[in-house]
PDB file of N, CA and C in Angstrom:
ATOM      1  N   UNK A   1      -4.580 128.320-132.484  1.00  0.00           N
ATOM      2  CA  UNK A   1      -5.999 128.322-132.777  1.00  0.00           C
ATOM      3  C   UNK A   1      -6.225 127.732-134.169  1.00  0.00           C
ATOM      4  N   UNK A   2      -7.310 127.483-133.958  1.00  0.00           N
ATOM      5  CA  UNK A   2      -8.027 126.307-135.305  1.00  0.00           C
ATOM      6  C   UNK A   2      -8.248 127.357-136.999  1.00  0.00           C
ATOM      7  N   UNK A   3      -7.778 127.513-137.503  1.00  0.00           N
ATOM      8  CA  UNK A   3      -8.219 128.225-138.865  1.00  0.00           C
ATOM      9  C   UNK A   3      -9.478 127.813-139.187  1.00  0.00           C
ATOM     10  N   UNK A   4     -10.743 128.542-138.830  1.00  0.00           N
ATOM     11  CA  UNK A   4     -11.990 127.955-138.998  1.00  0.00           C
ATOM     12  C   UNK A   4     -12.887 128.188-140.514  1.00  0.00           C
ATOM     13  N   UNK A   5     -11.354 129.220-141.381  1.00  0.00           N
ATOM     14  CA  UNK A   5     -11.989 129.093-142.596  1.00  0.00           C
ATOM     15  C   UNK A   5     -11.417 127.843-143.338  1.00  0.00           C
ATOM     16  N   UNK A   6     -10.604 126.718-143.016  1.00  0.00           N
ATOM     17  CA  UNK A   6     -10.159 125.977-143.779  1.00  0.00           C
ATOM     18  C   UNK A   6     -10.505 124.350-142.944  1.00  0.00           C
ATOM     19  N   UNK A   7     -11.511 124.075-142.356  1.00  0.00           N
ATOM     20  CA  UNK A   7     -12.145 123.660-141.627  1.00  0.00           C
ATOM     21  C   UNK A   7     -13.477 123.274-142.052  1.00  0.00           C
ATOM     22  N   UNK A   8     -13.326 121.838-142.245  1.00  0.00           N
ATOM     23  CA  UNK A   8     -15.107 121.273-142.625  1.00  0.00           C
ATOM     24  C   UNK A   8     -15.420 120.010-142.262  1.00  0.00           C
ATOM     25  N   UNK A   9     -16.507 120.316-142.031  1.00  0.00           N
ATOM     26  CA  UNK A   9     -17.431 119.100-141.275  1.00  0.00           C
ATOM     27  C   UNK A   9     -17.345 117.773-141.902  1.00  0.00           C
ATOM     28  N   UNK A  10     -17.490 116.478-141.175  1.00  0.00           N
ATOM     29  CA  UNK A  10     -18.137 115.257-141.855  1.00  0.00           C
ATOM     30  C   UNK A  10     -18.053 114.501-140.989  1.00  0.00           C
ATOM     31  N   UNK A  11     -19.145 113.322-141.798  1.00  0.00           N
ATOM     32  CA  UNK A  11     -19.691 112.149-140.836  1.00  0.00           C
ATOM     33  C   UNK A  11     -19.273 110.990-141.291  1.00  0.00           C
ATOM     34  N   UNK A  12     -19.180 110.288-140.355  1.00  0.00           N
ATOM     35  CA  UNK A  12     -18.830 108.536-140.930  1.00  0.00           C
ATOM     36  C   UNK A  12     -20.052 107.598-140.230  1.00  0.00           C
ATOM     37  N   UNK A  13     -20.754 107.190-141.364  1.00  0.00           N
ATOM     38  CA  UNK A  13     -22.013 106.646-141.175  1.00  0.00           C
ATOM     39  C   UNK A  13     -21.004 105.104-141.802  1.00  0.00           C
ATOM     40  N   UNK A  14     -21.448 104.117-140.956  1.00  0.00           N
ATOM     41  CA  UNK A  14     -21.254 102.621-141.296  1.00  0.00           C
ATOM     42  C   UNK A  14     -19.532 102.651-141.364  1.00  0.00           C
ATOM     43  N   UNK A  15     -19.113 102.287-142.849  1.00  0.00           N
ATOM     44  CA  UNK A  15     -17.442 102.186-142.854  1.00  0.00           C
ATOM     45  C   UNK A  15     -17.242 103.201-143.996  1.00  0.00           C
ATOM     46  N   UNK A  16     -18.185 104.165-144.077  1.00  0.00           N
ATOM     47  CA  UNK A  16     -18.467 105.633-145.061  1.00  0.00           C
ATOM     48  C   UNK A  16     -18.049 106.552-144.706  1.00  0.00           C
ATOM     49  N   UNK A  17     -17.373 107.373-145.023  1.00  0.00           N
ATOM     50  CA  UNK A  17     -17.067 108.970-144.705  1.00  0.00           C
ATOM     51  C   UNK A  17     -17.942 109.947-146.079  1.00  0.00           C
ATOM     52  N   UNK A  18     -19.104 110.650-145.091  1.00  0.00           N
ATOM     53  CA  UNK A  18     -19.576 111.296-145.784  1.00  0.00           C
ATOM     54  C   UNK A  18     -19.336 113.284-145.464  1.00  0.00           C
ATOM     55  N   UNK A  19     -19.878 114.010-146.225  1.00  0.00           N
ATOM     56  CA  UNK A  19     -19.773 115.425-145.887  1.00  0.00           C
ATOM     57  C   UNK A  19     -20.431 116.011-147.440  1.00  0.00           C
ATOM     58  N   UNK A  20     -20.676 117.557-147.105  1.00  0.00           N
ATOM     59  CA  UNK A  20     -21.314 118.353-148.183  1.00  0.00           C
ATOM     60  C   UNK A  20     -20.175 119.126-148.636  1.00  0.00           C
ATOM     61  N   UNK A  21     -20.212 119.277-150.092  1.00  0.00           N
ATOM     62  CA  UNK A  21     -19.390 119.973-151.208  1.00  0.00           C
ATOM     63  C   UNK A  21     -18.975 121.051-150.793  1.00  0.00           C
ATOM     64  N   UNK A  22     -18.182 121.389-150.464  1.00  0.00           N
ATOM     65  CA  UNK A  22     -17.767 123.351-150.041  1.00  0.00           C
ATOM     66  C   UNK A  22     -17.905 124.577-151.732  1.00  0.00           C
ATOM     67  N   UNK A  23     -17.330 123.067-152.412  1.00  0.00           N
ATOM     68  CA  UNK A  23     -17.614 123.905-153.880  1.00  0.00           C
ATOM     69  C   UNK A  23     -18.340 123.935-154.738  1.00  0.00           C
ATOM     70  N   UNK A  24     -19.171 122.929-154.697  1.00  0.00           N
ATOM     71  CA  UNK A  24     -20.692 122.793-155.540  1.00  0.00           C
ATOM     72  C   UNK A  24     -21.814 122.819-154.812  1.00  0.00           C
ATOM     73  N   UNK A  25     -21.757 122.666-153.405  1.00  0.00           N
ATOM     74  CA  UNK A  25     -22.779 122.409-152.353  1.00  0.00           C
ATOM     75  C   UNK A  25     -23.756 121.305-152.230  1.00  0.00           C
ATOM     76  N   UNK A  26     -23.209 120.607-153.311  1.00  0.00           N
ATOM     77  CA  UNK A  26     -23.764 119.270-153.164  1.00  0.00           C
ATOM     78  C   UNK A  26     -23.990 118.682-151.453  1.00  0.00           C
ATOM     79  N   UNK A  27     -24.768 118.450-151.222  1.00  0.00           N
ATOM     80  CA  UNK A  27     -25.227 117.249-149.820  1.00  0.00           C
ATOM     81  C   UNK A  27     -24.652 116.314-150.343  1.00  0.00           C
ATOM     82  N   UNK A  28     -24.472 115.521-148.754  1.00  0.00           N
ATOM     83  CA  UNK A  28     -24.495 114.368-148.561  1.00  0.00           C
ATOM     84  C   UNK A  28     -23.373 112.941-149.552  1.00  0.00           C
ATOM     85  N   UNK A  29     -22.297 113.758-149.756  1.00  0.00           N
ATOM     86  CA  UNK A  29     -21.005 113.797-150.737  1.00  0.00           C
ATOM     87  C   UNK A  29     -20.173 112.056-150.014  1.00  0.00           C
ATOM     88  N   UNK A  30     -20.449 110.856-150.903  1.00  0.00           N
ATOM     89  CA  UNK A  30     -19.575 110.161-150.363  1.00  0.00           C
ATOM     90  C   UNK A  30     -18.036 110.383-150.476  1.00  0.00           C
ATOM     91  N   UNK A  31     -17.287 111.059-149.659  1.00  0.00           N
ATOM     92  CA  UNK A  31     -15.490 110.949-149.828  1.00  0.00           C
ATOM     93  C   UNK A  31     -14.986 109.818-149.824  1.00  0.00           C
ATOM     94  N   UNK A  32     -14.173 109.958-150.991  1.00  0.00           N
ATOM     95  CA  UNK A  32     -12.905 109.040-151.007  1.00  0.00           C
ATOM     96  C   UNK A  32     -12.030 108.776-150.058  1.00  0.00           C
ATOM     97  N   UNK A  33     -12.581 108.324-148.378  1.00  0.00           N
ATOM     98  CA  UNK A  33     -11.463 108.385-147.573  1.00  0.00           C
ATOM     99  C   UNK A  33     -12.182 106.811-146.863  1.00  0.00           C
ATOM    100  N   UNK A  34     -11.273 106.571-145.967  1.00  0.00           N
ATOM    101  CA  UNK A  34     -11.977 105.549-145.253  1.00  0.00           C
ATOM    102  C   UNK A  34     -11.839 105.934-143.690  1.00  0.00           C
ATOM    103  N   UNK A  35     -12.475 105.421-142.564  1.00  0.00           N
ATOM    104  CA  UNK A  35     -12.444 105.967-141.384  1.00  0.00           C
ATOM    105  C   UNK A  35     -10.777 105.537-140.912  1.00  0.00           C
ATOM    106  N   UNK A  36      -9.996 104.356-141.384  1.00  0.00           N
ATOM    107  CA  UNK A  36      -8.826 104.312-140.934  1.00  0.00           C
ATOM    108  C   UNK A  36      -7.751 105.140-141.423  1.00  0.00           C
ATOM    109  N   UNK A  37      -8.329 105.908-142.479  1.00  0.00           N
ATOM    110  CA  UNK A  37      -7.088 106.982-143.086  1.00  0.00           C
ATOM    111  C   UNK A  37      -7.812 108.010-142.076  1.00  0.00           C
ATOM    112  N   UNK A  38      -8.495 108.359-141.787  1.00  0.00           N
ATOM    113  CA  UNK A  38      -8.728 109.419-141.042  1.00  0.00           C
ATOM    114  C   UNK A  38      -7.674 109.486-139.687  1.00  0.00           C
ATOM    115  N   UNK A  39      -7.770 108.197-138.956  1.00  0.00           N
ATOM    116  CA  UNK A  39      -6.448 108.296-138.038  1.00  0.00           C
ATOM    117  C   UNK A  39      -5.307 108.770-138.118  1.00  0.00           C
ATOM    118  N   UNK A  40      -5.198 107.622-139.567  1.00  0.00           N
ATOM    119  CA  UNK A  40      -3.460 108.296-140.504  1.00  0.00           C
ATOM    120  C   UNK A  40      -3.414 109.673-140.436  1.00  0.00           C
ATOM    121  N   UNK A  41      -4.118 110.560-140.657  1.00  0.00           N
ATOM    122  CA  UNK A  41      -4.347 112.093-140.778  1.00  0.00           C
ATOM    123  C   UNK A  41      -4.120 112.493-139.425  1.00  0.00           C
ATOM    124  N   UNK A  42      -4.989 112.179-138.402  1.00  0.00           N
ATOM    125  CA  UNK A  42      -4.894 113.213-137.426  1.00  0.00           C
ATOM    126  C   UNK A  42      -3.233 112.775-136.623  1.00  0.00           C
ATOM    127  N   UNK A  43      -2.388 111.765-137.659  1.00  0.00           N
ATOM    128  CA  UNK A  43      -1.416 111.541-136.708  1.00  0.00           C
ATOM    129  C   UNK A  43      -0.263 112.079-137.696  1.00  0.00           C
ATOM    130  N   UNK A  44      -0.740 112.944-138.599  1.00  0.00           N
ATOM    131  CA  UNK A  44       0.098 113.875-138.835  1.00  0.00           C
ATOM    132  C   UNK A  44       0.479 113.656-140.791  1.00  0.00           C
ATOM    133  N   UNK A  45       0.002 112.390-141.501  1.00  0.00           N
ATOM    134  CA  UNK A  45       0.191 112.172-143.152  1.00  0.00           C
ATOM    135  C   UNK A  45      -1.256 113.309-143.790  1.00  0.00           C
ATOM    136  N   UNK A  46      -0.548 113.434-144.728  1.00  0.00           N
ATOM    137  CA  UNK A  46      -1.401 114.803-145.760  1.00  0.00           C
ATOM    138  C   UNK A  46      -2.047 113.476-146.790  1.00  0.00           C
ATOM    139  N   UNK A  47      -3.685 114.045-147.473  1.00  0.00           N
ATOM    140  CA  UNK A  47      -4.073 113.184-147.924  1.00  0.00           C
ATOM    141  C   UNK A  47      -4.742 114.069-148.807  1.00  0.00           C
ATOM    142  N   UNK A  48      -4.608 114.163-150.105  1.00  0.00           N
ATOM    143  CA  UNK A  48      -5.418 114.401-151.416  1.00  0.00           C
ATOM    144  C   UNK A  48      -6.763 113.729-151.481  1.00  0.00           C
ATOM    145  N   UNK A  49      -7.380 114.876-151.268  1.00  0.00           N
ATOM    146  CA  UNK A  49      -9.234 114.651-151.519  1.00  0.00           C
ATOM    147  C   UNK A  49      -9.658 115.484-152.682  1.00  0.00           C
ATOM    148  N   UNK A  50     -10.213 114.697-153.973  1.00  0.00           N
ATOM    149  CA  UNK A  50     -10.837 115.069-154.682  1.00  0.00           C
ATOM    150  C   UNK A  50     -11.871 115.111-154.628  1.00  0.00           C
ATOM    151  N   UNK A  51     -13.265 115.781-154.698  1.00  0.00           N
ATOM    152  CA  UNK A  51     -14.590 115.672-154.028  1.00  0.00           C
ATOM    153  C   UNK A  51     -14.993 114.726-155.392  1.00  0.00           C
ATOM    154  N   UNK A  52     -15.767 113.588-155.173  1.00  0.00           N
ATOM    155  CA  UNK A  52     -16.530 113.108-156.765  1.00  0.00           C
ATOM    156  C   UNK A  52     -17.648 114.021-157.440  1.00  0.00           C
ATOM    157  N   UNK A  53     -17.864 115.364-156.786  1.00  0.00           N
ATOM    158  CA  UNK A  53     -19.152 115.314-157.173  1.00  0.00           C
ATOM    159  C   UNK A  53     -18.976 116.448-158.154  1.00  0.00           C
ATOM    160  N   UNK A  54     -17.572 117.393-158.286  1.00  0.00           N
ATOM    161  CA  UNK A  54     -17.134 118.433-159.171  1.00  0.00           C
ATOM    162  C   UNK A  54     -15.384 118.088-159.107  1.00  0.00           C
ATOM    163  N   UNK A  55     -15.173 117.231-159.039  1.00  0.00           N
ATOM    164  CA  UNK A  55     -13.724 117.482-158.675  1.00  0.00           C
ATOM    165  C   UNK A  55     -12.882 117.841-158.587  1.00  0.00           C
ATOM    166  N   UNK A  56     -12.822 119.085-157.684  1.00  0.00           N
ATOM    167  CA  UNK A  56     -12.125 119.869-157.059  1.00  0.00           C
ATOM    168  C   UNK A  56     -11.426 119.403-156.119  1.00  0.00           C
ATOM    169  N   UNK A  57     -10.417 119.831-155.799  1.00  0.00           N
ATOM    170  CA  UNK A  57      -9.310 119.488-154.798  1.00  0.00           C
ATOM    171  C   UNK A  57      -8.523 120.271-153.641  1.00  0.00           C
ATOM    172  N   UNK A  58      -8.526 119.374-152.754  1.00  0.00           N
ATOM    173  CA  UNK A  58      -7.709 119.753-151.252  1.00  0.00           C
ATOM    174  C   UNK A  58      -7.100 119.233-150.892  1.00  0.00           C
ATOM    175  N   UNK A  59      -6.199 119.417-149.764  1.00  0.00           N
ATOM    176  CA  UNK A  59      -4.867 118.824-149.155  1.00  0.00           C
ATOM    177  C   UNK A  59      -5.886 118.478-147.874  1.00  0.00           C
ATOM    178  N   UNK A  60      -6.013 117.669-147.141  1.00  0.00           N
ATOM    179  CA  UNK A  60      -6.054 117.321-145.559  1.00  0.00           C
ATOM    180  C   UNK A  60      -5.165 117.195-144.940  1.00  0.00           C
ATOM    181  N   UNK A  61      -4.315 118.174-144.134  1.00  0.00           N
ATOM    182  CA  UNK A  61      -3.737 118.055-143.482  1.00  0.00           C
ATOM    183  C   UNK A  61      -3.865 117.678-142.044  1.00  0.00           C
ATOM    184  N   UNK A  62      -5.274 117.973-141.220  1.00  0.00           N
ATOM    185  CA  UNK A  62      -5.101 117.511-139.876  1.00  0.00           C
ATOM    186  C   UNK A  62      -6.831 116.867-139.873  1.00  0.00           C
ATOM    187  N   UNK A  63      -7.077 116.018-139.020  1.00  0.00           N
ATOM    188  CA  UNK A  63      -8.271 115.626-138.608  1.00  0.00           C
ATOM    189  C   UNK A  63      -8.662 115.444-137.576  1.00  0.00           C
ATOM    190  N   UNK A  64      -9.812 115.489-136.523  1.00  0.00           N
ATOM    191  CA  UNK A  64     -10.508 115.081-135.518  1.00  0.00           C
ATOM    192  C   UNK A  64     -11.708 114.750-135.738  1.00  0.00           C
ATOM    193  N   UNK A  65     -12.056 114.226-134.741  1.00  0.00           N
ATOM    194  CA  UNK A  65     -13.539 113.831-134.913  1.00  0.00           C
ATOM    195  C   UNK A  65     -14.861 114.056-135.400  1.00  0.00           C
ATOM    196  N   UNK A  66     -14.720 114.880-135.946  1.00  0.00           N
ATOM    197  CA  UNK A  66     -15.711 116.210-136.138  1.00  0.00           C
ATOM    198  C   UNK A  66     -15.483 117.111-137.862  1.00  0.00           C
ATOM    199  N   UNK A  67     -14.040 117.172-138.107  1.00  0.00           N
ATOM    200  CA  UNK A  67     -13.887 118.007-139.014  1.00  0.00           C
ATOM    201  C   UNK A  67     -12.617 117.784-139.740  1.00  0.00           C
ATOM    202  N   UNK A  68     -12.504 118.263-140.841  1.00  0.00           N
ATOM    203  CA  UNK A  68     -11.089 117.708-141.685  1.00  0.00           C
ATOM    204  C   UNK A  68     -10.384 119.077-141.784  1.00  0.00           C
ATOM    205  N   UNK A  69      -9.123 119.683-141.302  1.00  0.00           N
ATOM    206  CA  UNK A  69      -8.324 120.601-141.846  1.00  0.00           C
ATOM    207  C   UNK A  69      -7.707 120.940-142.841  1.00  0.00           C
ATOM    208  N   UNK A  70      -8.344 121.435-144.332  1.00  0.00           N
ATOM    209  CA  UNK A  70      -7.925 121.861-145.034  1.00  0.00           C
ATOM    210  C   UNK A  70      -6.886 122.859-145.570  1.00  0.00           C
ATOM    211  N   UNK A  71      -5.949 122.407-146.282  1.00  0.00           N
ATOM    212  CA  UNK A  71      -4.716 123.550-146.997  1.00  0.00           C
ATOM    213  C   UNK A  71      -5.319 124.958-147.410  1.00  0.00           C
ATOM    214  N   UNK A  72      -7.057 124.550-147.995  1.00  0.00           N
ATOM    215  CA  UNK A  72      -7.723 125.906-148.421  1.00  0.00           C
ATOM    216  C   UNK A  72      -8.421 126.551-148.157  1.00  0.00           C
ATOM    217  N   UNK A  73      -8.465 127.655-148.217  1.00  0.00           N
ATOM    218  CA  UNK A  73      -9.620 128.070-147.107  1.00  0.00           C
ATOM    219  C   UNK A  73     -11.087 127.369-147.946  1.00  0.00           C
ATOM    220  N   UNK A  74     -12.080 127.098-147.168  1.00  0.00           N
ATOM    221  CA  UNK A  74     -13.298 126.438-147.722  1.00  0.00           C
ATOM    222  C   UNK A  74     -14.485 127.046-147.425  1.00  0.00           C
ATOM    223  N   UNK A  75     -14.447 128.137-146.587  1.00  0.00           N
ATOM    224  CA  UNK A  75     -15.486 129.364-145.943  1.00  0.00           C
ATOM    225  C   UNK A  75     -14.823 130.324-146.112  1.00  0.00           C
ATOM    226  N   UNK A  76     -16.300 130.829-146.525  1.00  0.00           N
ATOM    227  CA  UNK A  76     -16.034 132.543-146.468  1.00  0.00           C
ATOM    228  C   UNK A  76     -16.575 133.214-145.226  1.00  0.00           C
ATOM    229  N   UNK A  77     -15.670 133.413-144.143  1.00  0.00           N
ATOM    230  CA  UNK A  77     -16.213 134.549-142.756  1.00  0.00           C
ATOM    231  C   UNK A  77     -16.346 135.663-142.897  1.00  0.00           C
TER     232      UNK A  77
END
């Protein structure tokens, strides 16, 4: 089963990967990723995301379509 506290959303609008801050709550957050590293990810490489907007940091370890799997937890349930 999916760890749904280390689990967060985002969108890829154009050749953009966007999503909202887990730690500042900033909206609408352009990430430092591109939609072809996102593949790289869900096929198993770990990728250091610093958010630009407080830069804080996470591991991505897994991805799908929908959501990035984080090393940390990023919700509180």
């Amino acid at each position: 089963m999916i760890p749904f506290d280390r689990a967060w959303p985002y969108d890829v609008e154009m050749k953009d990967v966007y999503s909202s801050c887990p730690f500042c709550k900033r909206e609408h957050v352009l990430l430092p990723l591109k939609p072809t590293e996102l593949k790289d990810i869900a096929d198993g490489a770990k990728k250091l995301l610093v958010f630009p907007c407080c830069h804080s940091r996470v591991t991505i370890i897994d991805a799908d379509r929908d959501y990035l799997l984080m090393d940390t937890q990023v919700r509180n349930l």
